[in-house]
C-alpha atoms as a PDB file:
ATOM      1  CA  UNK A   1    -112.988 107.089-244.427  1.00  0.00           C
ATOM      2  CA  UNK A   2    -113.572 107.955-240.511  1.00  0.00           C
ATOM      3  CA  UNK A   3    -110.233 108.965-238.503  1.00  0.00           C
ATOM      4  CA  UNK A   4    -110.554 110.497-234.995  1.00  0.00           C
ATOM      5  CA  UNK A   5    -107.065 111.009-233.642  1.00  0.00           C
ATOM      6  CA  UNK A   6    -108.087 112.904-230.187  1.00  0.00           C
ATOM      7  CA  UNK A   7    -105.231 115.794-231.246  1.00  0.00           C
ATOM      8  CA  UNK A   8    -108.214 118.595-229.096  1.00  0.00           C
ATOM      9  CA  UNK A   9    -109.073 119.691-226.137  1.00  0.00           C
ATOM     10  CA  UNK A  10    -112.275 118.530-226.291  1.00  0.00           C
ATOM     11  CA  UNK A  11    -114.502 115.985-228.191  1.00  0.00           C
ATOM     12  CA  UNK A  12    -114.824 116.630-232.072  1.00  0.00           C
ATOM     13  CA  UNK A  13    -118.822 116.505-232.041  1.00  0.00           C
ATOM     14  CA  UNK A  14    -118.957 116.697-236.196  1.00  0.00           C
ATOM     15  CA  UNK A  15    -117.512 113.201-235.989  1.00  0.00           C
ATOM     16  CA  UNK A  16    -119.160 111.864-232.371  1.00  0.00           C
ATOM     17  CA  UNK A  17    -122.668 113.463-232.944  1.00  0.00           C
ATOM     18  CA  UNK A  18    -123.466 111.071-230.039  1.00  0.00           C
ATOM     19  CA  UNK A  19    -122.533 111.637-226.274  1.00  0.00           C
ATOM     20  CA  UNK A  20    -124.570 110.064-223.741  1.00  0.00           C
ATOM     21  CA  UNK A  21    -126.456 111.809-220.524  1.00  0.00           C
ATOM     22  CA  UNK A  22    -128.821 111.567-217.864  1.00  0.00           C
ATOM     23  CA  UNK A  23    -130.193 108.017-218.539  1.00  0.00           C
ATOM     24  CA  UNK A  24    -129.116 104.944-216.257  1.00  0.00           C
ATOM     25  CA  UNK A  25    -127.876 102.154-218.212  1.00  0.00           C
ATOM     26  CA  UNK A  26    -130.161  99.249-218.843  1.00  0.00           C
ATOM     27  CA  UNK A  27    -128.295  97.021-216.149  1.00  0.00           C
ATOM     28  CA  UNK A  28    -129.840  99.739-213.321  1.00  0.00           C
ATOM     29  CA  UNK A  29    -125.837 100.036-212.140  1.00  0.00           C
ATOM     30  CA  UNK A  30    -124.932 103.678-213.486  1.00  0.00           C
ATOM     31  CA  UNK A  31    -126.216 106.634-215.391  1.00  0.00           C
ATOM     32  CA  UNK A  32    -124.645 108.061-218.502  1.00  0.00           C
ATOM     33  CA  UNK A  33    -122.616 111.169-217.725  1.00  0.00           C
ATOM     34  CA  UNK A  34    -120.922 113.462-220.677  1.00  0.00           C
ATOM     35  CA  UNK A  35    -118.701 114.336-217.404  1.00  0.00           C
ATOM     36  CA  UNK A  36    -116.818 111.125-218.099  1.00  0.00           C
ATOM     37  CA  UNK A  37    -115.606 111.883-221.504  1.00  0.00           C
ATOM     38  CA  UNK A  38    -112.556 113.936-221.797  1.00  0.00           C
ATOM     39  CA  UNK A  39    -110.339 114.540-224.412  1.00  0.00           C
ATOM     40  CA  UNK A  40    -106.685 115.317-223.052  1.00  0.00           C
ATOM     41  CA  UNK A  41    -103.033 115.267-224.418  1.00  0.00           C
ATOM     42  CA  UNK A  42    -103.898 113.233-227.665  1.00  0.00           C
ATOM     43  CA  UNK A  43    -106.188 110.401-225.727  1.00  0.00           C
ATOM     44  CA  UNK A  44    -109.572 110.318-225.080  1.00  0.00           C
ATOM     45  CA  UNK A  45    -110.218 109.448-221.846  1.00  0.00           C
ATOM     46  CA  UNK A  46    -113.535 107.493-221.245  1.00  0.00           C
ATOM     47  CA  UNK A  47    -113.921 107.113-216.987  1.00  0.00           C
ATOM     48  CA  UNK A  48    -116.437 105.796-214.754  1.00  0.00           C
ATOM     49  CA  UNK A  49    -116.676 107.518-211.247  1.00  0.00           C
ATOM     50  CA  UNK A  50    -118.951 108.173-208.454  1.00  0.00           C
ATOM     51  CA  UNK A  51    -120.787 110.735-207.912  1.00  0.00           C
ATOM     52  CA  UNK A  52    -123.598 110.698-204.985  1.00  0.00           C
ATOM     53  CA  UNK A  53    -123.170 107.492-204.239  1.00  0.00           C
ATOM     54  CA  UNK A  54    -123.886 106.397-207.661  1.00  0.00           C
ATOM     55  CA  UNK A  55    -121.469 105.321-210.552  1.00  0.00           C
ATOM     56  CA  UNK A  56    -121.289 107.201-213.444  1.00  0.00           C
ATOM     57  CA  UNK A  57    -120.290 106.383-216.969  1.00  0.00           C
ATOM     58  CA  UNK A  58    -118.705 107.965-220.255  1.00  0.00           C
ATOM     59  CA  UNK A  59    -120.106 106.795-223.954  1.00  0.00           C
ATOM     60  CA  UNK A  60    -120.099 108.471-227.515  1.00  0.00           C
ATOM     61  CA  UNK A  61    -121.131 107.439-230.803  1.00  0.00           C
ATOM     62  CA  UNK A  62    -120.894 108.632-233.889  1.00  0.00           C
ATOM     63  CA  UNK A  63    -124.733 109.113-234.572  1.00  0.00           C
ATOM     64  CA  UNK A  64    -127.323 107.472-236.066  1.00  0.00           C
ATOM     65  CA  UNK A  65    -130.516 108.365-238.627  1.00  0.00           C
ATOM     66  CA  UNK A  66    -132.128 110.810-236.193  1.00  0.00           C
ATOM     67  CA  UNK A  67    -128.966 112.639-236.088  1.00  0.00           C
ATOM     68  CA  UNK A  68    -128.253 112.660-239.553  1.00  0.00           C
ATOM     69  CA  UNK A  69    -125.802 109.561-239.652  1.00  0.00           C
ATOM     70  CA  UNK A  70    -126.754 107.240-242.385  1.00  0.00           C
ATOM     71  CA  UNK A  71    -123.733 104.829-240.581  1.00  0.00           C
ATOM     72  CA  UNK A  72    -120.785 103.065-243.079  1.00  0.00           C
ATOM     73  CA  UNK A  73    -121.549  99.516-244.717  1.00  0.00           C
ATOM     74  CA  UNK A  74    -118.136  97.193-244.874  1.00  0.00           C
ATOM     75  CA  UNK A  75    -114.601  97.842-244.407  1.00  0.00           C
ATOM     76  CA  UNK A  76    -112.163  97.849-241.547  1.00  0.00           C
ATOM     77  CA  UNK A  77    -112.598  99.521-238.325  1.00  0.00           C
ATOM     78  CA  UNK A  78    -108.779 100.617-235.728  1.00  0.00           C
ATOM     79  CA  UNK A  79    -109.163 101.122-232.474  1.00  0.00           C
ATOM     80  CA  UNK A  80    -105.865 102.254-230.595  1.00  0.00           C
ATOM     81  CA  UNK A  81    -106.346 101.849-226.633  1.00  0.00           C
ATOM     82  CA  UNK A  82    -105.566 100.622-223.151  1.00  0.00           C
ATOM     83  CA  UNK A  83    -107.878  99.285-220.394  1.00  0.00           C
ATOM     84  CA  UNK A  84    -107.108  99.129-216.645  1.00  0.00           C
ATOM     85  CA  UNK A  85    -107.675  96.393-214.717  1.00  0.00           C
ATOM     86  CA  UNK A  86    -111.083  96.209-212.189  1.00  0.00           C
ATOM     87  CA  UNK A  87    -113.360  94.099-211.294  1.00  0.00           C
ATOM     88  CA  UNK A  88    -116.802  94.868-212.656  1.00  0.00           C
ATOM     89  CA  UNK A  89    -115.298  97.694-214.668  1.00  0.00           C
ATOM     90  CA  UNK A  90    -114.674  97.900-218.253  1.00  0.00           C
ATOM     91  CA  UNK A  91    -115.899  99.204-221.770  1.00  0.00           C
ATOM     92  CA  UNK A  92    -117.370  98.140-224.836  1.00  0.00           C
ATOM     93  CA  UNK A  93    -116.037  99.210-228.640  1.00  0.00           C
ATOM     94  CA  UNK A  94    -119.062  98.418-230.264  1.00  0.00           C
ATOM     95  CA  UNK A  95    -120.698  98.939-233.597  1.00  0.00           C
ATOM     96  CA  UNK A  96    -124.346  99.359-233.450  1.00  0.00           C
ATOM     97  CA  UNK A  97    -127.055  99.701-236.428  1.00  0.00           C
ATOM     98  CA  UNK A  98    -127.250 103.150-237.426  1.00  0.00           C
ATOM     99  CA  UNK A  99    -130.568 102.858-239.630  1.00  0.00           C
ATOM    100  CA  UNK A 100    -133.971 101.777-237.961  1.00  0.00           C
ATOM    101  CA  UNK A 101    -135.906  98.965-238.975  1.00  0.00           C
ATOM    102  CA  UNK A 102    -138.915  98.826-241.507  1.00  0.00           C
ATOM    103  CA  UNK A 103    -141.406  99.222-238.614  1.00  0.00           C
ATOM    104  CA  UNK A 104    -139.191 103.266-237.551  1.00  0.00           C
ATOM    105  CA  UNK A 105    -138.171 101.533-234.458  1.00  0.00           C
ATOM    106  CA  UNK A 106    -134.201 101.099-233.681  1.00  0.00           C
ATOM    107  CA  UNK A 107    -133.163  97.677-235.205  1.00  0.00           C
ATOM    108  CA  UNK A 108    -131.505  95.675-232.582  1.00  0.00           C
ATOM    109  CA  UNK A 109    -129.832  92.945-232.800  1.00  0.00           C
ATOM    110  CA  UNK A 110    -127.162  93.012-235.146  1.00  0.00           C
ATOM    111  CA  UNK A 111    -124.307  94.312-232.845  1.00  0.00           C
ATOM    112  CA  UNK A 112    -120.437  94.072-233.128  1.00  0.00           C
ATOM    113  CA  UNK A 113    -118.780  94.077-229.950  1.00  0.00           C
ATOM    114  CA  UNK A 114    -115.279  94.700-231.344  1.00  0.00           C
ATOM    115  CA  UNK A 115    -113.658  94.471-227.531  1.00  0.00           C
ATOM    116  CA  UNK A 116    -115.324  94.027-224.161  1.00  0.00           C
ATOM    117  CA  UNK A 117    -112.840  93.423-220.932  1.00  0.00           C
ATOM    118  CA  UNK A 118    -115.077  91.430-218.578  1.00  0.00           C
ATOM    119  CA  UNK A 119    -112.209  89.851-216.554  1.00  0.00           C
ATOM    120  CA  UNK A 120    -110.765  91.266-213.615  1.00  0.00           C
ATOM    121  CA  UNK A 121    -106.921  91.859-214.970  1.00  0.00           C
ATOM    122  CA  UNK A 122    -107.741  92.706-218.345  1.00  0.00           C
ATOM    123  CA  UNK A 123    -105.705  89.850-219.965  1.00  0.00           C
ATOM    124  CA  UNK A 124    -107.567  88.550-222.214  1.00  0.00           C
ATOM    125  CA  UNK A 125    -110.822  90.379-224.456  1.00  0.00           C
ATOM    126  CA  UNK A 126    -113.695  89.127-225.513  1.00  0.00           C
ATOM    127  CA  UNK A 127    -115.378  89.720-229.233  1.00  0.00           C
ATOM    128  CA  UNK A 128    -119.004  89.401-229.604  1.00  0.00           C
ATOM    129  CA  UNK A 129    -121.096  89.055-232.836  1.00  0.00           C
ATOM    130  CA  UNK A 130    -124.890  89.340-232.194  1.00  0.00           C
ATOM    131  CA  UNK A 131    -127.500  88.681-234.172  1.00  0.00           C
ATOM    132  CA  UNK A 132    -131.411  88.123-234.282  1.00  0.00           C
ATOM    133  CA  UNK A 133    -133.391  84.639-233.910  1.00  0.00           C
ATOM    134  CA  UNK A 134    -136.972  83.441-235.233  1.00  0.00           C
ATOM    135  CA  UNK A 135    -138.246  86.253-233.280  1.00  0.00           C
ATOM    136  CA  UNK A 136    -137.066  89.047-234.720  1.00  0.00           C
ATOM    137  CA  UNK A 137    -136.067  92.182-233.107  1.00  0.00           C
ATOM    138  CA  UNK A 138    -134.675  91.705-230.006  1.00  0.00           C
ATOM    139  CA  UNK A 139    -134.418  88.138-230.068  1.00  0.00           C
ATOM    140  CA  UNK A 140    -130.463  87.962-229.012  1.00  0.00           C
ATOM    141  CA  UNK A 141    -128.765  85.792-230.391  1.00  0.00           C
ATOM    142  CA  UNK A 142    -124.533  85.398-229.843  1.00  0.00           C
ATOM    143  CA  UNK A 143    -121.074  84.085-230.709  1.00  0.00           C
ATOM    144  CA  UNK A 144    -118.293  85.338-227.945  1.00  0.00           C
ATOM    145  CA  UNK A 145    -114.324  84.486-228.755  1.00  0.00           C
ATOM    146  CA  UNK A 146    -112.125  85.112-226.305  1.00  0.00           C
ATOM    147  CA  UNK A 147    -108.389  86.186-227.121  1.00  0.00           C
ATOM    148  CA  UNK A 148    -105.454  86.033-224.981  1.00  0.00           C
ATOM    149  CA  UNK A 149    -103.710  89.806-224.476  1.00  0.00           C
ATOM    150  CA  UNK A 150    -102.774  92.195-222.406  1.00  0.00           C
ATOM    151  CA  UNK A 151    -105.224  94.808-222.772  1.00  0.00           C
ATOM    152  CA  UNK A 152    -103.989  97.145-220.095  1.00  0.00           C
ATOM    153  CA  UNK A 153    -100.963  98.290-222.531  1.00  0.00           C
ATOM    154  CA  UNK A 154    -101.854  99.516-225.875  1.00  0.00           C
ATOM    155  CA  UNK A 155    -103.202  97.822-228.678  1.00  0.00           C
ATOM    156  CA  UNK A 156    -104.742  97.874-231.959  1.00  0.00           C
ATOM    157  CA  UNK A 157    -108.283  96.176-232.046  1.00  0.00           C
ATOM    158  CA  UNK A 158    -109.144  95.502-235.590  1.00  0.00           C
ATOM    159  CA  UNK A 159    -112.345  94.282-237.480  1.00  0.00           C
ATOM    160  CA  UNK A 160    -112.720  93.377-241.223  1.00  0.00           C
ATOM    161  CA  UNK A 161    -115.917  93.004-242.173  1.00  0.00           C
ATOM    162  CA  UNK A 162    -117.674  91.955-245.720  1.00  0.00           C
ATOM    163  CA  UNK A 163    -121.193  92.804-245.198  1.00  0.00           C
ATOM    164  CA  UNK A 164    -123.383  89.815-244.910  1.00  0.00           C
ATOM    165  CA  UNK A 165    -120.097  87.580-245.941  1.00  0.00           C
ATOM    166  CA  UNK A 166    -117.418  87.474-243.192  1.00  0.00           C
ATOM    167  CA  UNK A 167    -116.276  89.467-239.833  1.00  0.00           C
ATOM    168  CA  UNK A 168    -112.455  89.045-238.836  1.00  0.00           C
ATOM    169  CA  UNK A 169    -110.967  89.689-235.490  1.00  0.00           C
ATOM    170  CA  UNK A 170    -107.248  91.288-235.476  1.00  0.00           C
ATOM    171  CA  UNK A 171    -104.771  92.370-232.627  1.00  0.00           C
ATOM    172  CA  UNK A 172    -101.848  94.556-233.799  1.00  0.00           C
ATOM    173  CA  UNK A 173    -102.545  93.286-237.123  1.00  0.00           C
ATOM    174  CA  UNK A 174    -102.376  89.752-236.384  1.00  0.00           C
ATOM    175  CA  UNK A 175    -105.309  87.274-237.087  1.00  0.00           C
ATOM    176  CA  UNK A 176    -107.290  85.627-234.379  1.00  0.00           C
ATOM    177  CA  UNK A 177    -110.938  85.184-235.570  1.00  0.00           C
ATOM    178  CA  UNK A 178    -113.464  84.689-238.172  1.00  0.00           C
ATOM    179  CA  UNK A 179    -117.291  84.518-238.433  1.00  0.00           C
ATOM    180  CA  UNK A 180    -119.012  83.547-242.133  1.00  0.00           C
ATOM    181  CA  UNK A 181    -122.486  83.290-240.795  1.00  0.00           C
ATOM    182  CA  UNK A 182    -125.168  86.147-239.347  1.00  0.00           C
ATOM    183  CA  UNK A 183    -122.789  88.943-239.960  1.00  0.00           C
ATOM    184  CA  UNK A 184    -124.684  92.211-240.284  1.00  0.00           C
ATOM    185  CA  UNK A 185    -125.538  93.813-244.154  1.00  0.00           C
ATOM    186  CA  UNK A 186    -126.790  96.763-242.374  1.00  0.00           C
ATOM    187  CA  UNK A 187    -125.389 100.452-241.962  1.00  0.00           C
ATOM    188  CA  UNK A 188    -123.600 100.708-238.522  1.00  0.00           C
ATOM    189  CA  UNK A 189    -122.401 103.369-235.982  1.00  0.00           C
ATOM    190  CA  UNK A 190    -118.987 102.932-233.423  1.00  0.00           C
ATOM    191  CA  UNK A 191    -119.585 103.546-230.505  1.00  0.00           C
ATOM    192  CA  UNK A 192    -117.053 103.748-227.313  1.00  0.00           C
ATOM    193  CA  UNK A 193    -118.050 103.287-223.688  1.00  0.00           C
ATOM    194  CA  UNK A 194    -117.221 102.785-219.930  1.00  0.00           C
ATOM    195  CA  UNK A 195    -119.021  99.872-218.247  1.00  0.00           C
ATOM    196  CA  UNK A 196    -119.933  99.117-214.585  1.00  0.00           C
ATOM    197  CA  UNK A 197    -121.348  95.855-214.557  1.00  0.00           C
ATOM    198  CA  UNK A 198    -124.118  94.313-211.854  1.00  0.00           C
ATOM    199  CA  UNK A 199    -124.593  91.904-209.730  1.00  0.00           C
ATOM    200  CA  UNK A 200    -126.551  90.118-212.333  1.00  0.00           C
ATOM    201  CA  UNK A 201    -123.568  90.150-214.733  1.00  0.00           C
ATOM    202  CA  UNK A 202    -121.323  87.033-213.690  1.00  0.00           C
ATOM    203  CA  UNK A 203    -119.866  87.252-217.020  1.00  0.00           C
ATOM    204  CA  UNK A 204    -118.197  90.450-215.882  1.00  0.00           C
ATOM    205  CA  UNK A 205    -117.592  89.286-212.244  1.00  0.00           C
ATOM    206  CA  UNK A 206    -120.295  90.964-210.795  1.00  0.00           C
ATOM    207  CA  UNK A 207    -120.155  94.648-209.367  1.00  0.00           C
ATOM    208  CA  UNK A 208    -116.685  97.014-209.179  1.00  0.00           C
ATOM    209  CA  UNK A 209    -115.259  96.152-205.198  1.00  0.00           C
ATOM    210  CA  UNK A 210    -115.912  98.868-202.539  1.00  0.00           C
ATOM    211  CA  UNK A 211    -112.215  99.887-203.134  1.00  0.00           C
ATOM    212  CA  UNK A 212    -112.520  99.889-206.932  1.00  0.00           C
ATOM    213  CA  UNK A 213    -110.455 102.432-208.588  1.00  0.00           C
ATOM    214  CA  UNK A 214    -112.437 105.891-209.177  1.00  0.00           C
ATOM    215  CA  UNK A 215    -112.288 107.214-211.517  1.00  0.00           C
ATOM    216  CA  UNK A 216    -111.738 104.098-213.623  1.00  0.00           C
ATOM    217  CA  UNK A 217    -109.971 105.694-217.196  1.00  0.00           C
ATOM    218  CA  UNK A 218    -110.025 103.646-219.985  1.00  0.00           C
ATOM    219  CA  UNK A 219    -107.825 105.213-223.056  1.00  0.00           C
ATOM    220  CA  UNK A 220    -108.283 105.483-226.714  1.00  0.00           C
ATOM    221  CA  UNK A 221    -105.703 107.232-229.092  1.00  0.00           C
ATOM    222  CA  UNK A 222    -107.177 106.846-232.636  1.00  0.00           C
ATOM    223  CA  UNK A 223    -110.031 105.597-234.190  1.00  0.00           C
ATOM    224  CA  UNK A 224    -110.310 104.637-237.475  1.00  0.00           C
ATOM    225  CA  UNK A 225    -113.082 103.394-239.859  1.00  0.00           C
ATOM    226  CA  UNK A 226    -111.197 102.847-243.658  1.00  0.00           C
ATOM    227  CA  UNK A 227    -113.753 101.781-246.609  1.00  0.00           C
ATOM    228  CA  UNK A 228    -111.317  98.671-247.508  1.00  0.00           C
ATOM    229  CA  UNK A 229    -109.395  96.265-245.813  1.00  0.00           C
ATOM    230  CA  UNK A 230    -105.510  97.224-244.739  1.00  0.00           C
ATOM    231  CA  UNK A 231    -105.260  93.522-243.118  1.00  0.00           C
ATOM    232  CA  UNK A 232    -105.742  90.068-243.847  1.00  0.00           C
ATOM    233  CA  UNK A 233    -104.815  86.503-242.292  1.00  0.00           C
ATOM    234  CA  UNK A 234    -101.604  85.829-244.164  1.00  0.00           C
ATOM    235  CA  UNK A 235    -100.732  89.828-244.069  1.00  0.00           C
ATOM    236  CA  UNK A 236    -100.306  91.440-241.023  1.00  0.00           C
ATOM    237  CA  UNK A 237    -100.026  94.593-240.691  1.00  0.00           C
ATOM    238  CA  UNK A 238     -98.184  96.825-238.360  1.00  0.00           C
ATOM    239  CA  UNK A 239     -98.111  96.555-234.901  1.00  0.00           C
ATOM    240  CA  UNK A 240     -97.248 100.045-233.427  1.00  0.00           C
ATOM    241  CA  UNK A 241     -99.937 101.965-231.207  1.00  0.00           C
ATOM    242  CA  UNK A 242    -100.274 104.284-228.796  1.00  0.00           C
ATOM    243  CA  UNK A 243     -98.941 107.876-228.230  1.00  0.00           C
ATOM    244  CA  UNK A 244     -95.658 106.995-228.698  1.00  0.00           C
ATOM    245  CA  UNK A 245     -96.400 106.814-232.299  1.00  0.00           C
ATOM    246  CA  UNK A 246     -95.994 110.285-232.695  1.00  0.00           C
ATOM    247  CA  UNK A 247     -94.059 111.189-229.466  1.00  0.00           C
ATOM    248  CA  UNK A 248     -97.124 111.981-227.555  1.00  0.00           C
ATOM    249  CA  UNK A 249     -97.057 110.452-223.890  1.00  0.00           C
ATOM    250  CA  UNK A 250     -99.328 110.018-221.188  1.00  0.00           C
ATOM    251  CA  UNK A 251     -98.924 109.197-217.599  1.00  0.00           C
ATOM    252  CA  UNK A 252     -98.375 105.485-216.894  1.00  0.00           C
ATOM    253  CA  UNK A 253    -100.524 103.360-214.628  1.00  0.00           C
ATOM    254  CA  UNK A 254     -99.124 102.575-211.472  1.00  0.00           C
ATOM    255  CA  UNK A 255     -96.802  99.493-211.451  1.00  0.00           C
ATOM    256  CA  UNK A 256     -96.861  99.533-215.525  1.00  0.00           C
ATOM    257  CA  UNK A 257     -94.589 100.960-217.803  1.00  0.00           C
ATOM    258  CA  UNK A 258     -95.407 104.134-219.797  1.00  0.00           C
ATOM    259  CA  UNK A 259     -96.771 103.846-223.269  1.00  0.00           C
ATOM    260  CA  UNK A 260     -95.681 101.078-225.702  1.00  0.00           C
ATOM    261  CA  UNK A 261     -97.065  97.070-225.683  1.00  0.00           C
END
């Protein structure tokens, strides 16, 4: 079992070996910047700013072989957060193999993308399963469902998955999706990041708007990585998430109410 509540004042690194800096993002639009992870009243904060003209961007993960992670095969993956709305901003709650391939090189696809907020208001999220064609590694291939919530008040994103079986998709404990084909029998790694899309990425809208918030915060309270499923179509489970939980609070967003769904 994984469980990374946020309860310091600064990032855990025995559980987030990972935090990225100093490389721009393959889309050219930002660099990685350990600046925009922050760990604050129960809630880590993941932002995307400017700095120099230049967007910056937050993103941890919780290792992989070089850094002694051997990743976690199976079982359900929480993930407690809330997403502001912005065009061409966003995140990704990903898993990503941990383990490289036969040939020592990083094994690419597989990839979960548990959540990913391309929309402008953030009311609906988008679940990716990737997975690799004739060609091998690197050959992309994808399935994206879309699901219809509010994601700038808190919720629980939930996978089950059954390596090499089936991948399910829950909000607050509710079913929405399933996939019984290419799901990954590999070890995997979370990872959690800000996003600042391009012009090249329509899917996301294109670039954040000259008057695009800064810093964009996106929030995460817990997450959670249990070796056996909690959840299943015909038993949801509980609903509750965010800092309220436990009577921690946090500031609310301008013209939303504080904490709660």
């Amino acid at each position: 079992m994984f469980e990374d509540d946020f309860r310091g004042t600064e990032l855990d690194r025995r559980k987030w070996q990972i935090v990225y800096h100093g490389n721009a993002y393959w889309n050219g639009m930002f660099d990685w910047d350990r600046r925009g992870v922050v760990v604050r009243d129960g809630v880590l904060r993941l932002r995307a700013f400017r700095d120099g003209g230049r967007w910056k961007a937050g993103g941890i993960s919780m290792g992989l072989k070089a850094t002694g992670f051997e990743g976690f095969l199976g079982g359900q993956v929480d993930i407690c957060a809330r997403i502001p709305p912005g065009k061409g901003l966003g995140q990704a709650f990903l898993l990503w193999p941990a383990l490289p391939g036969p040939d020592g090189r990083l094994m690419w696809p597989p990839e979960i993308d548990i959540v990913e907020t391309p929309g402008v208001d953030k009311q609906r999220v988008m679940t990716t399963l990737h997975w690799q064609g004739p060609r091998g590694n690197g050959d992309d291939r994808y399935d994206a469902r879309f699901t219809d919530v509010d994601a700038t008040q808190w919720h629980t994103y939930s996978i089950v998955w059954d390596p090499g079986r089936s991948l399910e998709f829950y909000v607050d404990g509710r079913y929405r999706h399933r996939w019984m084909e290419h799901v990954p029998d590999i070890p995997m790694s979370i990872g959690l990041q800000a996003h600042v899309a391009s012009a090249s990425e329509t899917w996301h809208n294109g670039p954040p708007a000259a008057d695009a918030p800064d810093p964009y915060e996106v929030e995460v309270r817990y997450v959670r990585w249990l070796g056996r499923r909690t959840l299943a179509p015909d038993r949801p489970g509980a609903a509750l998430c965010g800092p309220q939980e436990e009577g921690l609070t946090t500031s609310p967003r301008r013209g939303q109410r504080g904490g709660g769904r």
